[in-house]
PDB file of N, CA and C in Angstrom:
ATOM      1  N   UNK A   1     -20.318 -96.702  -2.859  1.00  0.00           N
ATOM      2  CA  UNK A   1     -20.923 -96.704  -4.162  1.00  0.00           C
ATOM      3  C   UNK A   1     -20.347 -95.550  -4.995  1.00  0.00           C
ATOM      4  N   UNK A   2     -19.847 -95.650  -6.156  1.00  0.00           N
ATOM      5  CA  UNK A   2     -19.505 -94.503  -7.030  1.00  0.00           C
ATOM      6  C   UNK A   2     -20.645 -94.129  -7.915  1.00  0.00           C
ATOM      7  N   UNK A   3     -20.064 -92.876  -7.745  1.00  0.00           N
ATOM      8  CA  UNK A   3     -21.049 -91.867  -8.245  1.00  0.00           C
ATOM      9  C   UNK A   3     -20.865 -91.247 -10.081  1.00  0.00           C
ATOM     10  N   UNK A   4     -21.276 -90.915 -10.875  1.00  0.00           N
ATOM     11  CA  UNK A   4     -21.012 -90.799 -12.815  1.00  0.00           C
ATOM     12  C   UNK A   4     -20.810 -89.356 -11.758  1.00  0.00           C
ATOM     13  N   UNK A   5     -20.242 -88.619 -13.017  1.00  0.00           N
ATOM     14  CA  UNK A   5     -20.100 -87.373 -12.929  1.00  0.00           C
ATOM     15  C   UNK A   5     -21.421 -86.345 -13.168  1.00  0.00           C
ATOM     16  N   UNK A   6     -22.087 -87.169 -13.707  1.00  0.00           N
ATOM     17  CA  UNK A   6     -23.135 -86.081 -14.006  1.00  0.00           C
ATOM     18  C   UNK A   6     -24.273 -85.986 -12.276  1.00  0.00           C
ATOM     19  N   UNK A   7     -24.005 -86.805 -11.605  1.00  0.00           N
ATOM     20  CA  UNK A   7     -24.627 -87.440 -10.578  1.00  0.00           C
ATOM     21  C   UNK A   7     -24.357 -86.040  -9.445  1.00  0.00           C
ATOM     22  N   UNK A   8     -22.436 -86.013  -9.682  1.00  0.00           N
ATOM     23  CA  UNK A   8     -21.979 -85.066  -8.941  1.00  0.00           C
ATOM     24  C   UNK A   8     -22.281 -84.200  -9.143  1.00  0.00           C
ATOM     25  N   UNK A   9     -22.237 -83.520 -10.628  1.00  0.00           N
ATOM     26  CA  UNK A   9     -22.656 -82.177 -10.713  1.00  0.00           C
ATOM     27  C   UNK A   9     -23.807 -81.929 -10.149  1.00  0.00           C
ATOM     28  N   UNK A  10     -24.744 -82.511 -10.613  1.00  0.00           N
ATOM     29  CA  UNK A  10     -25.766 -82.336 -10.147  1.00  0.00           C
ATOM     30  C   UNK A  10     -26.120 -81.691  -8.625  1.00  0.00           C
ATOM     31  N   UNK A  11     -25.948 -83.318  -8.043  1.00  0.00           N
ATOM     32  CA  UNK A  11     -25.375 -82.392  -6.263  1.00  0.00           C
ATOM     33  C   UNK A  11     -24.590 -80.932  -6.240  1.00  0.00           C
ATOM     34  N   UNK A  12     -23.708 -80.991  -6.406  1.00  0.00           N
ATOM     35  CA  UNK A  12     -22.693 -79.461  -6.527  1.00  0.00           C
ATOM     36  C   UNK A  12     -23.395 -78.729  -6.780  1.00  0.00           C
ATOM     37  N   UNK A  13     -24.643 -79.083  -7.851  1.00  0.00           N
ATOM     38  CA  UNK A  13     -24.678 -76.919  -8.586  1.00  0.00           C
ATOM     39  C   UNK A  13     -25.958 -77.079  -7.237  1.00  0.00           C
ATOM     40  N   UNK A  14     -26.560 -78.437  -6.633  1.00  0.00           N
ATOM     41  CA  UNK A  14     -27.184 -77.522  -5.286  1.00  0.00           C
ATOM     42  C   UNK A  14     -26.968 -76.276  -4.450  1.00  0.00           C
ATOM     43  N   UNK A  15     -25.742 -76.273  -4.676  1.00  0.00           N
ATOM     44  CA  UNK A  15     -25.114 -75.251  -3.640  1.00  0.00           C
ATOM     45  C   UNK A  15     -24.621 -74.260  -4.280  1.00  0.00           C
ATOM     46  N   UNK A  16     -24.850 -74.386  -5.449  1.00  0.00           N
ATOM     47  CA  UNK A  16     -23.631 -73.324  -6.262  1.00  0.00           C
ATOM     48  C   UNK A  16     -25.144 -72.346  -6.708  1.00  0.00           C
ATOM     49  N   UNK A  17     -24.505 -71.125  -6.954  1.00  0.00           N
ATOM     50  CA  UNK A  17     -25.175 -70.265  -8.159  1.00  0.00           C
ATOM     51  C   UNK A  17     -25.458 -70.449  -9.267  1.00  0.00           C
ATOM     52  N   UNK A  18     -26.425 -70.874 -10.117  1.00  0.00           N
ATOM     53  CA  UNK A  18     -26.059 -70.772 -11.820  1.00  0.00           C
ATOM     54  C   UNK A  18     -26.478 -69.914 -12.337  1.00  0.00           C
ATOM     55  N   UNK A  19     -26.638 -69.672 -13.759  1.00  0.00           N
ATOM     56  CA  UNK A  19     -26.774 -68.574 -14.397  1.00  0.00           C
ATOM     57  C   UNK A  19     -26.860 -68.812 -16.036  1.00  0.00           C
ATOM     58  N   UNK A  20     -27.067 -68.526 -17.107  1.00  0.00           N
ATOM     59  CA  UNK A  20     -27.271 -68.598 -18.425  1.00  0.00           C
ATOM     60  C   UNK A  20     -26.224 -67.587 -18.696  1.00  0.00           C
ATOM     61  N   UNK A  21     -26.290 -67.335 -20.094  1.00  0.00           N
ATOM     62  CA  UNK A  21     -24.657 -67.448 -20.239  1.00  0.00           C
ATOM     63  C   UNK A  21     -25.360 -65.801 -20.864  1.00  0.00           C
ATOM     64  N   UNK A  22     -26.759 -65.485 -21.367  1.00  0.00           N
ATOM     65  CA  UNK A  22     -27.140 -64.385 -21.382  1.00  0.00           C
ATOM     66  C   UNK A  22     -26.899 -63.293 -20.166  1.00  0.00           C
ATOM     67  N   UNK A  23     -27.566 -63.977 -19.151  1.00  0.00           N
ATOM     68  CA  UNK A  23     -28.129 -63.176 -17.915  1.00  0.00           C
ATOM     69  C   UNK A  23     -26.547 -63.179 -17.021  1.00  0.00           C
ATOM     70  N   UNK A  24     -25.586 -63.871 -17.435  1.00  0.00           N
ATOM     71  CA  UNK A  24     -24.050 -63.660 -16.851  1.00  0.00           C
ATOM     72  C   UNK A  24     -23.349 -62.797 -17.761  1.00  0.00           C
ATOM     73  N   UNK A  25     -23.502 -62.364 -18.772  1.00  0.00           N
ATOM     74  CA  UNK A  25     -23.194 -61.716 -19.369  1.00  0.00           C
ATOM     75  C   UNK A  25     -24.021 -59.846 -19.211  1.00  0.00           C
ATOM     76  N   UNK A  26     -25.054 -59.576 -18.944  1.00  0.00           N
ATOM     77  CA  UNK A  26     -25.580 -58.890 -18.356  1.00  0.00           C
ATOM     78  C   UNK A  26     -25.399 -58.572 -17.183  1.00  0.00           C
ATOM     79  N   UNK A  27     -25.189 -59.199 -15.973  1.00  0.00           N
ATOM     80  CA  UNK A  27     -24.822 -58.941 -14.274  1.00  0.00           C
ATOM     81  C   UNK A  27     -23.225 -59.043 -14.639  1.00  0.00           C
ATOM     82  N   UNK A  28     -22.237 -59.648 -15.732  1.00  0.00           N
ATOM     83  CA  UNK A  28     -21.282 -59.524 -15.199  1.00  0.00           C
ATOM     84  C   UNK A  28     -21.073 -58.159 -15.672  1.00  0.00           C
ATOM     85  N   UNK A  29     -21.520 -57.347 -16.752  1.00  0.00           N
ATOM     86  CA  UNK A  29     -20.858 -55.909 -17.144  1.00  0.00           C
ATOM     87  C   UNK A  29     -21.709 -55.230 -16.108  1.00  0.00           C
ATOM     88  N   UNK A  30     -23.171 -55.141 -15.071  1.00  0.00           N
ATOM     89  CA  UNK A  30     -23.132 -54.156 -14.634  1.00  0.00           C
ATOM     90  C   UNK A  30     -22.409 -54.134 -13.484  1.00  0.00           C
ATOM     91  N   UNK A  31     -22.003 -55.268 -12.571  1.00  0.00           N
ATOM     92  CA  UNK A  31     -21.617 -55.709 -11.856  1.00  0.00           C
ATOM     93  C   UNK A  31     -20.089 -55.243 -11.971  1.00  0.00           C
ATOM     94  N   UNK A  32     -19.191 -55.379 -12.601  1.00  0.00           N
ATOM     95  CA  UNK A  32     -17.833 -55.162 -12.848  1.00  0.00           C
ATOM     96  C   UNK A  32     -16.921 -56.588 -12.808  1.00  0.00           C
ATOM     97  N   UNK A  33     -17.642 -57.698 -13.254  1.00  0.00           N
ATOM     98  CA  UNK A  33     -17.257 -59.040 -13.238  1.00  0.00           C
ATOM     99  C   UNK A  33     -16.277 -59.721 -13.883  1.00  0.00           C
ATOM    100  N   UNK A  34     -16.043 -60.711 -14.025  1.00  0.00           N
ATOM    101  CA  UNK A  34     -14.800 -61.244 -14.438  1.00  0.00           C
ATOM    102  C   UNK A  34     -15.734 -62.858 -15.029  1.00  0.00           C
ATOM    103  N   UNK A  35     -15.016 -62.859 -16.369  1.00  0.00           N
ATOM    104  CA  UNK A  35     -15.814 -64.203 -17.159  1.00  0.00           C
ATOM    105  C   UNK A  35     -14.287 -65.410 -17.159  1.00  0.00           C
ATOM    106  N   UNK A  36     -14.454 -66.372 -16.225  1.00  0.00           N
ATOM    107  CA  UNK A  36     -13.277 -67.234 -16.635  1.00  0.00           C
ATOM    108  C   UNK A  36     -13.759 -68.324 -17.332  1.00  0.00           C
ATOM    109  N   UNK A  37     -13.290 -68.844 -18.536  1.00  0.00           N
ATOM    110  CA  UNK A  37     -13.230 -70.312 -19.273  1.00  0.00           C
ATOM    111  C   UNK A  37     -11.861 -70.974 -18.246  1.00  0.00           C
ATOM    112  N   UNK A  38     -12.648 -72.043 -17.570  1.00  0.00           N
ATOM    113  CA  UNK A  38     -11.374 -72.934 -17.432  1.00  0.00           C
ATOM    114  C   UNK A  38     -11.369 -74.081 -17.996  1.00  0.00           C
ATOM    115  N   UNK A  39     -11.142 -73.847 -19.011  1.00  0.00           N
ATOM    116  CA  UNK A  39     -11.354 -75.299 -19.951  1.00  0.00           C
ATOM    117  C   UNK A  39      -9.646 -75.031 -20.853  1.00  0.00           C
ATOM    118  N   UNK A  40      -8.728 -76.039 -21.152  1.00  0.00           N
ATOM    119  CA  UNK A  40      -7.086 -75.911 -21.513  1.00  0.00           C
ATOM    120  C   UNK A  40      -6.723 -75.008 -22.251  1.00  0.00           C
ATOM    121  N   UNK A  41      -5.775 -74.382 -22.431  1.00  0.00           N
ATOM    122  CA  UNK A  41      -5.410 -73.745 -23.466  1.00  0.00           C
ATOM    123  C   UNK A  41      -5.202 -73.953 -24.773  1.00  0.00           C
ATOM    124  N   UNK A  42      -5.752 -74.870 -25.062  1.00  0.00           N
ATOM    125  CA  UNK A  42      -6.010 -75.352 -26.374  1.00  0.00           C
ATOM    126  C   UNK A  42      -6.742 -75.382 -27.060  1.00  0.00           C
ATOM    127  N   UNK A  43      -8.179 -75.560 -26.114  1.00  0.00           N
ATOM    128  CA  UNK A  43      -9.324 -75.499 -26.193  1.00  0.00           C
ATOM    129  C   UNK A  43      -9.751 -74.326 -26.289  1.00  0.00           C
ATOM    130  N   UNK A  44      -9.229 -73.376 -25.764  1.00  0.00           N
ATOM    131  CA  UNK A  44      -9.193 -71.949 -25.687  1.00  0.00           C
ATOM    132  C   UNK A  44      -9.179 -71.276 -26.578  1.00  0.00           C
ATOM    133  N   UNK A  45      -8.195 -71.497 -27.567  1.00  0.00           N
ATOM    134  CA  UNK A  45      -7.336 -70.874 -28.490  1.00  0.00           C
ATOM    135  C   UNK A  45      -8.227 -71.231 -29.797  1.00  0.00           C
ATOM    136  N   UNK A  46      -9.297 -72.163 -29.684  1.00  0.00           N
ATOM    137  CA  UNK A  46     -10.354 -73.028 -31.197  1.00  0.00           C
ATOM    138  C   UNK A  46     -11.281 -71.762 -31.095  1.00  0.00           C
ATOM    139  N   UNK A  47     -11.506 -71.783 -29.638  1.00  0.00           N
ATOM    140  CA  UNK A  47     -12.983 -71.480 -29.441  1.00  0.00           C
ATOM    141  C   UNK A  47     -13.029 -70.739 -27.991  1.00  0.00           C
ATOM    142  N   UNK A  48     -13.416 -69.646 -28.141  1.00  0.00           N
ATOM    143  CA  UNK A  48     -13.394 -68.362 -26.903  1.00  0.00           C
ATOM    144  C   UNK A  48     -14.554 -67.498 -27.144  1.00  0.00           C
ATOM    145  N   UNK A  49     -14.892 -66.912 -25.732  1.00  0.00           N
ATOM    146  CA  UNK A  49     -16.307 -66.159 -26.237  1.00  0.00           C
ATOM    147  C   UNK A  49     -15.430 -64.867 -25.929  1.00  0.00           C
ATOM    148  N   UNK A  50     -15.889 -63.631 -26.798  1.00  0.00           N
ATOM    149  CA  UNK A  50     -14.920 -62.677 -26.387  1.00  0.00           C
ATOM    150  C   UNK A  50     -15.195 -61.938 -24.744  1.00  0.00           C
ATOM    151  N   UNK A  51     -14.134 -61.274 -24.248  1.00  0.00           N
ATOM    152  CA  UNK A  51     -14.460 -60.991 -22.944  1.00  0.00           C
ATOM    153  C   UNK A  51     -14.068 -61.788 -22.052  1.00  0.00           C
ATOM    154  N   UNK A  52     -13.578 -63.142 -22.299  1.00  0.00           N
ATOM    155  CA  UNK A  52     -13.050 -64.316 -21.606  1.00  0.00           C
ATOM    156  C   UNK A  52     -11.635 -64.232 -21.240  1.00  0.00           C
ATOM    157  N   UNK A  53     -11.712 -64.775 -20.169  1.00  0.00           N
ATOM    158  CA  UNK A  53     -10.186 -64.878 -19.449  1.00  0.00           C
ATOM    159  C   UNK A  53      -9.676 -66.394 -19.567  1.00  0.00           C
ATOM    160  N   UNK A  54      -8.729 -66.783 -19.851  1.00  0.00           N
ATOM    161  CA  UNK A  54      -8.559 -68.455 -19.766  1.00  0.00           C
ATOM    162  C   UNK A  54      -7.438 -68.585 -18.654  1.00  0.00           C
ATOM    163  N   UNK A  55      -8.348 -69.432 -17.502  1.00  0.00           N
ATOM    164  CA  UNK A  55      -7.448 -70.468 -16.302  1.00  0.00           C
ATOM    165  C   UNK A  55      -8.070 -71.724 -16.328  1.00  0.00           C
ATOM    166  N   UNK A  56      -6.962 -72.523 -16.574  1.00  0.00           N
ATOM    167  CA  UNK A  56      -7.036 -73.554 -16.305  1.00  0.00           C
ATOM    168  C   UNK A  56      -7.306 -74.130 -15.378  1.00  0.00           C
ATOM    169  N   UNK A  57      -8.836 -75.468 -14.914  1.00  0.00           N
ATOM    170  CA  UNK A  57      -9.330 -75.544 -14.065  1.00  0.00           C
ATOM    171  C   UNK A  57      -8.223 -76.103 -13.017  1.00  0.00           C
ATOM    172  N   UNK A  58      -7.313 -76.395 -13.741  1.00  0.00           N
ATOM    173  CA  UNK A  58      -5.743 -77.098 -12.601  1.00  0.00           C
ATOM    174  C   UNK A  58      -4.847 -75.589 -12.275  1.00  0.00           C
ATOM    175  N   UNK A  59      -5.237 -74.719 -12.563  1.00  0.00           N
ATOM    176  CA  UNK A  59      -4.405 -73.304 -11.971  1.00  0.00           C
ATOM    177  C   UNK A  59      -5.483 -72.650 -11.497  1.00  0.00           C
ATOM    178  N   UNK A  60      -6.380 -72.793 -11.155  1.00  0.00           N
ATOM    179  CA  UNK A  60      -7.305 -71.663 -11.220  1.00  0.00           C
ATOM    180  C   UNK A  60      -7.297 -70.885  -9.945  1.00  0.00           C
ATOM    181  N   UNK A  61      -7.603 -71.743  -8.253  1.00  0.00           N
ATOM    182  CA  UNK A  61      -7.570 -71.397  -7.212  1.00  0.00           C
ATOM    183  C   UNK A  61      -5.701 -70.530  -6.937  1.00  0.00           C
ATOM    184  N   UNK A  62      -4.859 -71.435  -7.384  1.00  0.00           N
ATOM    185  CA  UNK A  62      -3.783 -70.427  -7.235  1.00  0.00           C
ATOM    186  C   UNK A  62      -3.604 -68.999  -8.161  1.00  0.00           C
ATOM    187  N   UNK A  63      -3.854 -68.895  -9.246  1.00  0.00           N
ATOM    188  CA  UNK A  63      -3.683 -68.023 -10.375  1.00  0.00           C
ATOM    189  C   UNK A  63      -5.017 -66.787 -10.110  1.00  0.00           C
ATOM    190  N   UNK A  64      -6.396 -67.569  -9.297  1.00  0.00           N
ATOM    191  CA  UNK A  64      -6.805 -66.444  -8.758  1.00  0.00           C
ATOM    192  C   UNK A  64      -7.107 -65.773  -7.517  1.00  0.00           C
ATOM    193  N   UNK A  65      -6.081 -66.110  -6.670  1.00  0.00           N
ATOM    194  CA  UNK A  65      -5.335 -65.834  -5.300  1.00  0.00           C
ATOM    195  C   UNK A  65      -4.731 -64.209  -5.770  1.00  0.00           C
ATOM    196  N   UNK A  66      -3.977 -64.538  -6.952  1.00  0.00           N
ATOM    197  CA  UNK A  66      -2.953 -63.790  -7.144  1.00  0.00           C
ATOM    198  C   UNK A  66      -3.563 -62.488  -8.047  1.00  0.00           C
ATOM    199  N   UNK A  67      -4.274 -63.027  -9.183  1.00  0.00           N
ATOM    200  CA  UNK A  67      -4.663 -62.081  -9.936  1.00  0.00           C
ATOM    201  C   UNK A  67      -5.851 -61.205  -9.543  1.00  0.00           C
ATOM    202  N   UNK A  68      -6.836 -61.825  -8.615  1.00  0.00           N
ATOM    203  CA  UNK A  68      -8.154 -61.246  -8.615  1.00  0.00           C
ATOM    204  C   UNK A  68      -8.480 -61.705  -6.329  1.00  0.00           C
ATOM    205  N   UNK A  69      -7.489 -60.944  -5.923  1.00  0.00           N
ATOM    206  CA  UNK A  69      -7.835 -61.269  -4.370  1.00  0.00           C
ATOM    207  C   UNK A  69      -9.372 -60.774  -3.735  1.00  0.00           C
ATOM    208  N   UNK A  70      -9.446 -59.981  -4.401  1.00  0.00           N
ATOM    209  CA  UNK A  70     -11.355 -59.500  -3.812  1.00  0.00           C
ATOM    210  C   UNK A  70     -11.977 -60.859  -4.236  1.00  0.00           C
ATOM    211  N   UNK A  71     -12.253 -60.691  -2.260  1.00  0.00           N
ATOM    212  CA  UNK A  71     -13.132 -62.234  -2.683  1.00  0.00           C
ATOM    213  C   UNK A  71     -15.099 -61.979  -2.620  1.00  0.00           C
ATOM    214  N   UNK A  72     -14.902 -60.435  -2.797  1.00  0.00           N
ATOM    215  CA  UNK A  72     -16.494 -60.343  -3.753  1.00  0.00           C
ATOM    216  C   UNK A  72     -16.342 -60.074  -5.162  1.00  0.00           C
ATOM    217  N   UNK A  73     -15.609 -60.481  -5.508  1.00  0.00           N
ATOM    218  CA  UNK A  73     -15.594 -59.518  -7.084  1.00  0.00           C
ATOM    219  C   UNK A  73     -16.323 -60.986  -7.863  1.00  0.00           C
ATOM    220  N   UNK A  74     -17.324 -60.480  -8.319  1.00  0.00           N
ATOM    221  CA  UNK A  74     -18.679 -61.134  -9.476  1.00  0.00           C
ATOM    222  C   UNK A  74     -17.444 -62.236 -10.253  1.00  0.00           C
ATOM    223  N   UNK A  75     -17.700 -63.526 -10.124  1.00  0.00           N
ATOM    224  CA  UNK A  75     -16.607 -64.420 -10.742  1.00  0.00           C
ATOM    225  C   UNK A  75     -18.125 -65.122 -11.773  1.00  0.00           C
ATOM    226  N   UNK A  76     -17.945 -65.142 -13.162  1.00  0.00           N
ATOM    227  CA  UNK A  76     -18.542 -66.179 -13.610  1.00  0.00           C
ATOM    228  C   UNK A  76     -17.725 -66.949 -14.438  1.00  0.00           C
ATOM    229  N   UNK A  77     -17.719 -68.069 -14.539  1.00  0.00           N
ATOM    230  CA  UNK A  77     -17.167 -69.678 -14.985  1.00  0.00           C
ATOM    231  C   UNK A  77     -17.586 -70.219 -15.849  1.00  0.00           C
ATOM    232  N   UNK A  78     -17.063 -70.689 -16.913  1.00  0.00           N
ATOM    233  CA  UNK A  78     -18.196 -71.540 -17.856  1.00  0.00           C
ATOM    234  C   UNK A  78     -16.659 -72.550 -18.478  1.00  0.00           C
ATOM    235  N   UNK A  79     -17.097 -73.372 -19.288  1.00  0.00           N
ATOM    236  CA  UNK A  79     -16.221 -74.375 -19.588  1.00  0.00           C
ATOM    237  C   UNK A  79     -17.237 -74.806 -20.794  1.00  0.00           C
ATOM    238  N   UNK A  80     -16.698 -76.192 -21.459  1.00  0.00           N
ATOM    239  CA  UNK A  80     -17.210 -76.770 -22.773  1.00  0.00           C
ATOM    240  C   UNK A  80     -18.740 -76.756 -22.234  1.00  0.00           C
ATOM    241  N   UNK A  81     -18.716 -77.732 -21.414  1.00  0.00           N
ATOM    242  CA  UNK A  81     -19.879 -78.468 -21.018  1.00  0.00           C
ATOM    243  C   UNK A  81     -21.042 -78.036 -19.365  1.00  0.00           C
ATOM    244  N   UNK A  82     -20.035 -77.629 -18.995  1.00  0.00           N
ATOM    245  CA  UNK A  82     -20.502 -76.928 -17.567  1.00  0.00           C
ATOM    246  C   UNK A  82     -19.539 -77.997 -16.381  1.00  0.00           C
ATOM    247  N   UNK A  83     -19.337 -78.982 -16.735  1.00  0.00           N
ATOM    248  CA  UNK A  83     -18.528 -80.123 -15.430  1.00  0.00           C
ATOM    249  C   UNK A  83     -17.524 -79.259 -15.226  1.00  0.00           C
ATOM    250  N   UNK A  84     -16.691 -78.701 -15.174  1.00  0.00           N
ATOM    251  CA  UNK A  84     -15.039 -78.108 -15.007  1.00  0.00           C
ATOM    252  C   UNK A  84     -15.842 -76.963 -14.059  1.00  0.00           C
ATOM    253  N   UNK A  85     -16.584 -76.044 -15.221  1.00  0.00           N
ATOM    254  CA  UNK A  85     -17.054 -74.841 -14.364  1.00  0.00           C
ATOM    255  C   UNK A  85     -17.509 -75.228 -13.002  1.00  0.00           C
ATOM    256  N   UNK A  86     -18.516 -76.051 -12.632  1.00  0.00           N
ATOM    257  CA  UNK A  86     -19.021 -76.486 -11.473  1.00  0.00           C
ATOM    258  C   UNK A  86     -18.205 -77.054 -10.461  1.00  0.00           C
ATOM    259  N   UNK A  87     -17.289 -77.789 -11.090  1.00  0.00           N
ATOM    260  CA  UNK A  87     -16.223 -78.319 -10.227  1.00  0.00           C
ATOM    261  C   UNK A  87     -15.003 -76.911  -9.642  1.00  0.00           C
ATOM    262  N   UNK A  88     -14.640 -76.169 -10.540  1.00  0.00           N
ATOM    263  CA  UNK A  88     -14.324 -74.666 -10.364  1.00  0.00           C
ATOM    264  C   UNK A  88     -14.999 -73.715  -9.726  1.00  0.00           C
ATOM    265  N   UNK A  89     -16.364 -73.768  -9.406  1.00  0.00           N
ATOM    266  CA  UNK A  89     -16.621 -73.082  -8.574  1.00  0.00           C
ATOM    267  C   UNK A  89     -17.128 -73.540  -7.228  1.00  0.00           C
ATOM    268  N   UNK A  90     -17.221 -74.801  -7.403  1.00  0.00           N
ATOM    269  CA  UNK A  90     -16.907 -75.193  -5.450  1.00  0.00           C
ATOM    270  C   UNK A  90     -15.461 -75.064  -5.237  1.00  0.00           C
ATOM    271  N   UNK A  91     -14.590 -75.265  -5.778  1.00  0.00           N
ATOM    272  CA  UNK A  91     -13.157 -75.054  -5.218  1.00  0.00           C
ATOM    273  C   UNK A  91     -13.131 -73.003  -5.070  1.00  0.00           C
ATOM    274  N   UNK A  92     -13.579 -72.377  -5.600  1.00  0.00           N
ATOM    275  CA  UNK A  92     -13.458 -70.972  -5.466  1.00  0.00           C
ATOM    276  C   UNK A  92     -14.349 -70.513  -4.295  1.00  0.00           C
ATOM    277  N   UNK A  93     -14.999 -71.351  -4.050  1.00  0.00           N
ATOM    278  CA  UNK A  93     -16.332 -71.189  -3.050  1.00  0.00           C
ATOM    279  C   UNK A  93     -15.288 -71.426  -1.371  1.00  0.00           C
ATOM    280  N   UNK A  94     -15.018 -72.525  -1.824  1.00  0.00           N
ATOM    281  CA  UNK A  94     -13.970 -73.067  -0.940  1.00  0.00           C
ATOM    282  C   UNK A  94     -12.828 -72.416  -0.263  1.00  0.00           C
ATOM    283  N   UNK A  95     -12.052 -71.441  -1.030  1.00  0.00           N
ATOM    284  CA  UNK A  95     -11.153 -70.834  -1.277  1.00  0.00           C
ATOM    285  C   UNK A  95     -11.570 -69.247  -0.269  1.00  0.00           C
ATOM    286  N   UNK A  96     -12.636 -69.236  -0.550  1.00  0.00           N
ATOM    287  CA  UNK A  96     -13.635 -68.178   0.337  1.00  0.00           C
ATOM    288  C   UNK A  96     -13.955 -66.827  -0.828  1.00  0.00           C
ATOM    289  N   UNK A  97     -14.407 -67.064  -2.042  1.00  0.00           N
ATOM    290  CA  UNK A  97     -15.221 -66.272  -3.026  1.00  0.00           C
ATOM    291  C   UNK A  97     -16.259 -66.038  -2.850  1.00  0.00           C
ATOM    292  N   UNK A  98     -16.915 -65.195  -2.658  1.00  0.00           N
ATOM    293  CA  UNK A  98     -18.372 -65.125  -2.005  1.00  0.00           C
ATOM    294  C   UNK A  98     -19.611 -65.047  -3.533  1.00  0.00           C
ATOM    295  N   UNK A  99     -18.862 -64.513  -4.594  1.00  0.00           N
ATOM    296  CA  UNK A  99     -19.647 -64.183  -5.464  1.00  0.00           C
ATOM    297  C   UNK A  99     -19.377 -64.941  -6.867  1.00  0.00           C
ATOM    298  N   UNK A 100     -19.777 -66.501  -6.620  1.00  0.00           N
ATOM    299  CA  UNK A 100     -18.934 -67.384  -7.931  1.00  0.00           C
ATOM    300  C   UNK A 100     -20.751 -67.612  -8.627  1.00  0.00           C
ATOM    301  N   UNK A 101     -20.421 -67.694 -10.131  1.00  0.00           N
ATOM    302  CA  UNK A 101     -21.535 -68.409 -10.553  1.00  0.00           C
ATOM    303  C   UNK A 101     -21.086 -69.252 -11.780  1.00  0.00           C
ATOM    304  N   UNK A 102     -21.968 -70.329 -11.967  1.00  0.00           N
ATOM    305  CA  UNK A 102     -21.530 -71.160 -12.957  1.00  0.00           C
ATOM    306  C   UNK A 102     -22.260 -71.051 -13.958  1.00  0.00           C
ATOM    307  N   UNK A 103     -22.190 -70.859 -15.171  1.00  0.00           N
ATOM    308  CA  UNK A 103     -22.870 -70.423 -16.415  1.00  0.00           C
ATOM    309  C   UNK A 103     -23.233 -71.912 -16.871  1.00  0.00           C
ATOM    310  N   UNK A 104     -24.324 -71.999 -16.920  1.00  0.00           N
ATOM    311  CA  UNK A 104     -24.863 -73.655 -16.990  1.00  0.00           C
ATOM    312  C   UNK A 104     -25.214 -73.819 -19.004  1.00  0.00           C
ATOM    313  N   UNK A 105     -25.085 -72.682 -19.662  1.00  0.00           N
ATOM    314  CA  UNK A 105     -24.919 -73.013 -20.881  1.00  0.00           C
ATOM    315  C   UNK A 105     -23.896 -73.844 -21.991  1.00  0.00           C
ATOM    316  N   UNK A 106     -24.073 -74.716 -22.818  1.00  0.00           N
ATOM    317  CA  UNK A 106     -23.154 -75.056 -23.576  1.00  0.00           C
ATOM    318  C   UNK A 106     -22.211 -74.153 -24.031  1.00  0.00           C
ATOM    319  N   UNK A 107     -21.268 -74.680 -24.710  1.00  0.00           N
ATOM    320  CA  UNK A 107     -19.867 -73.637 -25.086  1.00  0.00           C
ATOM    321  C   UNK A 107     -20.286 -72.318 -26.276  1.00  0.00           C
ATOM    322  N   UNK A 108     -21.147 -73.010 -26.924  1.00  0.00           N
ATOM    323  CA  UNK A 108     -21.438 -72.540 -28.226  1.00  0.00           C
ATOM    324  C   UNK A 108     -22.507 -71.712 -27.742  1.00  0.00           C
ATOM    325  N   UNK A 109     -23.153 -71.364 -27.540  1.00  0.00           N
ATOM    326  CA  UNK A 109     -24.405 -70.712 -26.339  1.00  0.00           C
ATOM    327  C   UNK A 109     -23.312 -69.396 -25.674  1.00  0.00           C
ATOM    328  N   UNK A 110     -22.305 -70.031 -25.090  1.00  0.00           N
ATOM    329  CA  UNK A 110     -21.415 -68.560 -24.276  1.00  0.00           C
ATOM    330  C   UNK A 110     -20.784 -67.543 -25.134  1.00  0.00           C
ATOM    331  N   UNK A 111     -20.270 -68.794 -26.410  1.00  0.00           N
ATOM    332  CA  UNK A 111     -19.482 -67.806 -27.386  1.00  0.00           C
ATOM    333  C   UNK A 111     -20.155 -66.722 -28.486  1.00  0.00           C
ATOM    334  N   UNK A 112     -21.576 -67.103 -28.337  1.00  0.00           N
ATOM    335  CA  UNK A 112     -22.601 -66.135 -29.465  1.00  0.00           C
ATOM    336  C   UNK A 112     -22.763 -65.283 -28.221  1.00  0.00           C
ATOM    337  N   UNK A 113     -22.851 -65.108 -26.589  1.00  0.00           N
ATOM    338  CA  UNK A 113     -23.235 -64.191 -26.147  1.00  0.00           C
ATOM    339  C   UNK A 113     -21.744 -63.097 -25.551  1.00  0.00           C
ATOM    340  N   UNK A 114     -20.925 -63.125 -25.478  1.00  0.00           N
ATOM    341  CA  UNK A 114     -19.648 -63.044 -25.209  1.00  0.00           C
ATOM    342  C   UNK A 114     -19.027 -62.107 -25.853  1.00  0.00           C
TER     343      UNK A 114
END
């Protein structure tokens, strides 16, 4: 039986961390965290919350192998909608990140707090 995407997420953020895009913005500065948008570089370039890093959810596990190897270092994720982020942070989870969270706010919501 196939599953909508929203079906999946759903399942996924079971397991995942979430977070508001306030209260990730708060734990990520006392914390010493890292804010990734993996949503394209295009998308990026309209609309960014400041403080944001942009990887693409198709580079992300390699690009943060390389750039960010502490696999406790406070990772929060957010994307347009939250699907990319969630899908981005089971693959980082995966990868063996111990400290991923997914910012479950809309885009416009991250970029007024950011």
């Amino acid at each position: 039986m196939l599953k909508t995407i929203p079906e999946i997420i759903a399942h996924a953020r079971q397991s995942l961390n979430t977070i508001t895009a306030e209260d990730a913005a708060k734990k990520c500065k006392r914390e010493k965290g890292i804010i990734i948008d993996v949503r394209e570089p295009a998308e990026f370039s309209e609309k960014a919350g400041d403080n944001t890093i942009n990887i693409p959810r198709g580079l992300l596990e390699m690009k943060m192998l390389q750039m960010y190897p502490d696999e406790n270092l406070p990772i929060f994720i957010h994307c347009a909608t939250g699907a990319r982020a969630t899908f981005s942070a089971e693959q980082l989870k995966r990868v063996g990140y111990k400290n991923v969270w997914v910012i479950t706010c809309m885009l416009d919501d991250v970029c007024c707090v950011f």
